[in-house]
PDB file of N, CA and C in Angstrom:
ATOM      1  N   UNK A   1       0.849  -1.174   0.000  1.00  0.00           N
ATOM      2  CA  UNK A   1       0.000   0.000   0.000  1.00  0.00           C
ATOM      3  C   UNK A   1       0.898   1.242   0.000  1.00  0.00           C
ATOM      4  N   UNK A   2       0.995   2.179  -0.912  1.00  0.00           N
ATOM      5  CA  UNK A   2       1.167   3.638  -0.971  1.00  0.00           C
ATOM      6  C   UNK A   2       1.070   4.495   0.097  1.00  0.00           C
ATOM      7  N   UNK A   3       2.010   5.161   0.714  1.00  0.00           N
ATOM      8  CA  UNK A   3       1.513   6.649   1.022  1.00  0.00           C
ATOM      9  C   UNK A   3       0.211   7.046   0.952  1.00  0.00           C
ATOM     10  N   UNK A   4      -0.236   7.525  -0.461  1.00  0.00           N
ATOM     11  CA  UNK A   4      -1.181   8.135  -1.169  1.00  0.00           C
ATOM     12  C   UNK A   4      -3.128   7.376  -0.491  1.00  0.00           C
ATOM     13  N   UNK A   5      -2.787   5.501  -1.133  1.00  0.00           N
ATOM     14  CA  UNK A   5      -3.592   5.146  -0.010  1.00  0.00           C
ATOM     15  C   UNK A   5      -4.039   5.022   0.824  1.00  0.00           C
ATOM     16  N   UNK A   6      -2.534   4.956   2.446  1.00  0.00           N
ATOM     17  CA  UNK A   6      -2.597   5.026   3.226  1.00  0.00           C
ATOM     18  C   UNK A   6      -3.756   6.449   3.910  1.00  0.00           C
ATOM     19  N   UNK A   7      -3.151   7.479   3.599  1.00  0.00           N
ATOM     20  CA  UNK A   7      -3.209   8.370   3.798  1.00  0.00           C
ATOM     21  C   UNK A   7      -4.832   8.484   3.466  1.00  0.00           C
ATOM     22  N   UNK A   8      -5.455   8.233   2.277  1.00  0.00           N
ATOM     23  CA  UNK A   8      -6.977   8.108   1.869  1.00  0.00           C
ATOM     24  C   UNK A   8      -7.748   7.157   2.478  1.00  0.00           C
ATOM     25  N   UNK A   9      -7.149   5.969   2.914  1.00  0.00           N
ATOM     26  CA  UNK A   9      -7.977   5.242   3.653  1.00  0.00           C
ATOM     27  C   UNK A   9      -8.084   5.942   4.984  1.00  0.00           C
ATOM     28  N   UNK A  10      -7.268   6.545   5.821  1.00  0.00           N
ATOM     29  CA  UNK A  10      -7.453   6.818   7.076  1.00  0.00           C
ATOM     30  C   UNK A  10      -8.462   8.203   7.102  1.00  0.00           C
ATOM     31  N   UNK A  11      -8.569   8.980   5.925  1.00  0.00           N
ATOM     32  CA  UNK A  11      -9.320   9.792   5.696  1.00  0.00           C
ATOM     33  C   UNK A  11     -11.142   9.406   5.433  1.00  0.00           C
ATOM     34  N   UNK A  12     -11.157   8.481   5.039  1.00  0.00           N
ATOM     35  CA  UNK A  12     -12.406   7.375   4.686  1.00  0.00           C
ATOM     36  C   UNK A  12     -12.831   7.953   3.283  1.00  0.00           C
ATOM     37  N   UNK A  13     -11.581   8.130   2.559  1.00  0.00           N
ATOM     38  CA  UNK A  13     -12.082   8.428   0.812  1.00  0.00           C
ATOM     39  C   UNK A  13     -11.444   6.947   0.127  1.00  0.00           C
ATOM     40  N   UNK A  14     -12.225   6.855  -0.987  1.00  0.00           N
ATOM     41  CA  UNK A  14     -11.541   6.137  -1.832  1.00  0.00           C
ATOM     42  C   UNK A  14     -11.363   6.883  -3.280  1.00  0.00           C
ATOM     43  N   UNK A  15     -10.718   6.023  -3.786  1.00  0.00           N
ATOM     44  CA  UNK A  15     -10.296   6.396  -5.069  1.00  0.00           C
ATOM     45  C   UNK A  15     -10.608   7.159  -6.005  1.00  0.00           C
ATOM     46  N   UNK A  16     -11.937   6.327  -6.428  1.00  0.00           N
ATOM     47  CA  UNK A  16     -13.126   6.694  -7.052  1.00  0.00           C
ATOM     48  C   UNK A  16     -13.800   8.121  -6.687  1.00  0.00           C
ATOM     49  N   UNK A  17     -13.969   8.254  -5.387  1.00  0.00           N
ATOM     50  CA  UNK A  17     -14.335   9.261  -4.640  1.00  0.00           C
ATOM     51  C   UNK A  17     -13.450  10.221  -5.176  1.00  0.00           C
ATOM     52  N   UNK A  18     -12.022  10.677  -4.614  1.00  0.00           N
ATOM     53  CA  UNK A  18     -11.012  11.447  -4.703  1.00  0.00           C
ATOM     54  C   UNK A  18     -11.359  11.962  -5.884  1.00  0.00           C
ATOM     55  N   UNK A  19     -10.875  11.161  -7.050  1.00  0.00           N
ATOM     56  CA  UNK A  19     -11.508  11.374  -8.194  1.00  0.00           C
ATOM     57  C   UNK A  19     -12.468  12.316  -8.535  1.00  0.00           C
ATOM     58  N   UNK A  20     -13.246  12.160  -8.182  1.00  0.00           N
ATOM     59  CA  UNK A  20     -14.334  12.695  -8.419  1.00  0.00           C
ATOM     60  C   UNK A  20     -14.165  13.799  -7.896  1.00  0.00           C
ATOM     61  N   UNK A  21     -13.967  14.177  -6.984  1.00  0.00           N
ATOM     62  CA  UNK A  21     -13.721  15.382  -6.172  1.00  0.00           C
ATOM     63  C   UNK A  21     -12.610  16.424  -6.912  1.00  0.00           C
ATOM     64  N   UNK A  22     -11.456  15.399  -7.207  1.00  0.00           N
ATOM     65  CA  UNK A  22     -10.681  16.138  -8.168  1.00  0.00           C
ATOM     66  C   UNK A  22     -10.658  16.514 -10.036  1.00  0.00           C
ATOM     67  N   UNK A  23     -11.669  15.694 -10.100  1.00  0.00           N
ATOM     68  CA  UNK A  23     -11.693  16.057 -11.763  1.00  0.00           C
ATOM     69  C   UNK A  23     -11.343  15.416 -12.548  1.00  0.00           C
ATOM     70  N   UNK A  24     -10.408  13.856 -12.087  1.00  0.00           N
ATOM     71  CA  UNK A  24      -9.979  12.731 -13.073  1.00  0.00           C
ATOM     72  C   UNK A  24     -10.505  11.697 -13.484  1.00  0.00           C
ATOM     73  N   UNK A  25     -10.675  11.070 -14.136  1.00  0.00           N
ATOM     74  CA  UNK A  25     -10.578   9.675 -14.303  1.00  0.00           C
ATOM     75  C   UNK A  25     -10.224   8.999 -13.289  1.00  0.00           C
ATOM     76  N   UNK A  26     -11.239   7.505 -13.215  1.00  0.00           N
ATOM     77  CA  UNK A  26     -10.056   6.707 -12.484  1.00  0.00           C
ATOM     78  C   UNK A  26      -8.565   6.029 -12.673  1.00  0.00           C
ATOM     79  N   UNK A  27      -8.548   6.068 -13.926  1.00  0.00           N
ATOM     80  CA  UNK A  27      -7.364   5.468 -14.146  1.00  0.00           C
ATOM     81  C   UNK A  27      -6.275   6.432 -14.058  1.00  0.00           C
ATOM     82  N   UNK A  28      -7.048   7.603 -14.386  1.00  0.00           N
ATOM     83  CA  UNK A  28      -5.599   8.753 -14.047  1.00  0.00           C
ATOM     84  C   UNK A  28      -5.558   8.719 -12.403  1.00  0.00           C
ATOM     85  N   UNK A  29      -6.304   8.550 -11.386  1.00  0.00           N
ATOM     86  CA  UNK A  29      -6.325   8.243  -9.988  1.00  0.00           C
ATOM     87  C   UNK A  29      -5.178   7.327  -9.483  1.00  0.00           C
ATOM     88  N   UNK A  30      -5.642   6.055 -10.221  1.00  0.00           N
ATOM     89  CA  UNK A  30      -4.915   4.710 -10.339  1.00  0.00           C
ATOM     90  C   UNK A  30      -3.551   4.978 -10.340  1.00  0.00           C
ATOM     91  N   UNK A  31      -2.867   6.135 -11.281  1.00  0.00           N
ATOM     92  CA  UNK A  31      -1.492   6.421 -11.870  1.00  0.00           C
ATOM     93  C   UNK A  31      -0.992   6.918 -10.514  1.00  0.00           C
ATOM     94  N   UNK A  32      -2.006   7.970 -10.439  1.00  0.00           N
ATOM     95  CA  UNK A  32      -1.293   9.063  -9.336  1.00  0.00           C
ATOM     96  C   UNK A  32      -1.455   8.457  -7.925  1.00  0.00           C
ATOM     97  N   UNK A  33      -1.954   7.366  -7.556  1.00  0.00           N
ATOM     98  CA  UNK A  33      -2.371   7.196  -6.493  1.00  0.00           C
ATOM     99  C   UNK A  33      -1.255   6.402  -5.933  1.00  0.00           C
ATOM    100  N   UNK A  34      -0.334   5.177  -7.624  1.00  0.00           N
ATOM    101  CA  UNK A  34       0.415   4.567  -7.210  1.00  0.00           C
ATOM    102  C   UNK A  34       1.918   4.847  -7.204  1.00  0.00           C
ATOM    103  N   UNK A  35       2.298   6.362  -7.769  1.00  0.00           N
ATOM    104  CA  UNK A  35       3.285   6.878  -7.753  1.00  0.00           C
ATOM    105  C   UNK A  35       3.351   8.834  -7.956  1.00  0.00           C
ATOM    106  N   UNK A  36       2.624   8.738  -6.600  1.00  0.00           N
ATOM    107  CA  UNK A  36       2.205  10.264  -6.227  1.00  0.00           C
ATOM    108  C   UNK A  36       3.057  11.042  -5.837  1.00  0.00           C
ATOM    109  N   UNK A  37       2.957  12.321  -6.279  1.00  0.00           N
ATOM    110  CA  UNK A  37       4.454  13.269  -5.944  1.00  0.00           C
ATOM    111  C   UNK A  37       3.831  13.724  -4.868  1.00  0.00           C
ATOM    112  N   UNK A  38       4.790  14.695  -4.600  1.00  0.00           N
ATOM    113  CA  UNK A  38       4.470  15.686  -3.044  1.00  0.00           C
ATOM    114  C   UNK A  38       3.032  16.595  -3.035  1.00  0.00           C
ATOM    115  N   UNK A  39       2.882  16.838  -4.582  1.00  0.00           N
ATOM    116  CA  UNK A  39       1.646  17.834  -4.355  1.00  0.00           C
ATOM    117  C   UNK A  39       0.580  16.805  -4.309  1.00  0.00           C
ATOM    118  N   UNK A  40       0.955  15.434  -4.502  1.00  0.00           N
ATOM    119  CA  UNK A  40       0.006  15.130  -4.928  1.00  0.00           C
ATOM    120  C   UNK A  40      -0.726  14.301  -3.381  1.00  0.00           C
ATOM    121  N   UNK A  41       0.313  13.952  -2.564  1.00  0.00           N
ATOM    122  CA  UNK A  41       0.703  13.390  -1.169  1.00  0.00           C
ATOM    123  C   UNK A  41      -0.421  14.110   0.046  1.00  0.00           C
ATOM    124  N   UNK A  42       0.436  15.720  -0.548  1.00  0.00           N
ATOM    125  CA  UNK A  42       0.227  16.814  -0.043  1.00  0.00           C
ATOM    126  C   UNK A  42      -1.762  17.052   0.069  1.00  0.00           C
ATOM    127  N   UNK A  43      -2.058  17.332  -0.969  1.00  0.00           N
ATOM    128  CA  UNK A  43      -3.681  17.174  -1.437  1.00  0.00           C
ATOM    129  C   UNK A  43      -4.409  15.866  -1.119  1.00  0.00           C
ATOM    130  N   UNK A  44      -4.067  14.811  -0.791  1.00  0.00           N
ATOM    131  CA  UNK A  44      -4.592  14.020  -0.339  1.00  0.00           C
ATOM    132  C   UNK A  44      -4.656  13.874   1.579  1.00  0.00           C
ATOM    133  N   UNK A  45      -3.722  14.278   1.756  1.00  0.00           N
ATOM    134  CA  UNK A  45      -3.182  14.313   2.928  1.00  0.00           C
ATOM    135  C   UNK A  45      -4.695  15.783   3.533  1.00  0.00           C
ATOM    136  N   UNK A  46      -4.870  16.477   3.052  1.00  0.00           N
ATOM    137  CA  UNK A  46      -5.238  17.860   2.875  1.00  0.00           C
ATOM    138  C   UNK A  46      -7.044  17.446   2.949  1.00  0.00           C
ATOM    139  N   UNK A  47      -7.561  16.563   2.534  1.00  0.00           N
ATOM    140  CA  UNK A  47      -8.949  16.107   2.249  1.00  0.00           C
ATOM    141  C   UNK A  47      -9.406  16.317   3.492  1.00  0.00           C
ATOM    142  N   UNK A  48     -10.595  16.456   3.977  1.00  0.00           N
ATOM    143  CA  UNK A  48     -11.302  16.476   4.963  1.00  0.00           C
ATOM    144  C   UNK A  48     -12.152  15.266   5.536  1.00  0.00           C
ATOM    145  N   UNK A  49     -11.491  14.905   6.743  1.00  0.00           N
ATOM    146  CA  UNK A  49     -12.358  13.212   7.152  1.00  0.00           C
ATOM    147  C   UNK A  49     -13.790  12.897   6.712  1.00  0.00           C
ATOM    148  N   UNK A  50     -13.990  12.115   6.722  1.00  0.00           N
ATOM    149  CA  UNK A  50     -15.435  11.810   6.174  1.00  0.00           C
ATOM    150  C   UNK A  50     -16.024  10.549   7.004  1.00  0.00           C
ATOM    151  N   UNK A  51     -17.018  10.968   7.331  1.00  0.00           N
ATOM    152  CA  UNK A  51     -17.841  10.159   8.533  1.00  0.00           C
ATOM    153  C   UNK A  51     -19.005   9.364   7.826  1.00  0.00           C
ATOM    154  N   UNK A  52     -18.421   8.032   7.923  1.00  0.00           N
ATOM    155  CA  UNK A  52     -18.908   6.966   7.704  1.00  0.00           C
ATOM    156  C   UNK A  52     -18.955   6.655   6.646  1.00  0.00           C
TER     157      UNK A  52
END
């Protein structure tokens, strides 16, 4: 597991979600999710928890 995951699971987003939120595709998600730079770390890291 990634950083990038890590970091989204403890937030309670997934992928798909993120996505969506950000404006991509999933497969562009998929890319960035499995070799994410700092901004990209950074912005995920940055999401707001989500309850339930």
């Amino acid at each position: 597991m990634t950083a990038f995951h890590q970091a989204a699971r403890e937030k309670g987003w997934t992928l798909v979600e993120i996505g969506q939120r950000w404006g991509v595709s999933e497969r562009q998600m998929s890319r960035i999710a499995n070799n994410p730079s700092q901004k990209d770390l950074d912005a995920v890291r940055g999401l707001p928890a989500k309850n339930g």
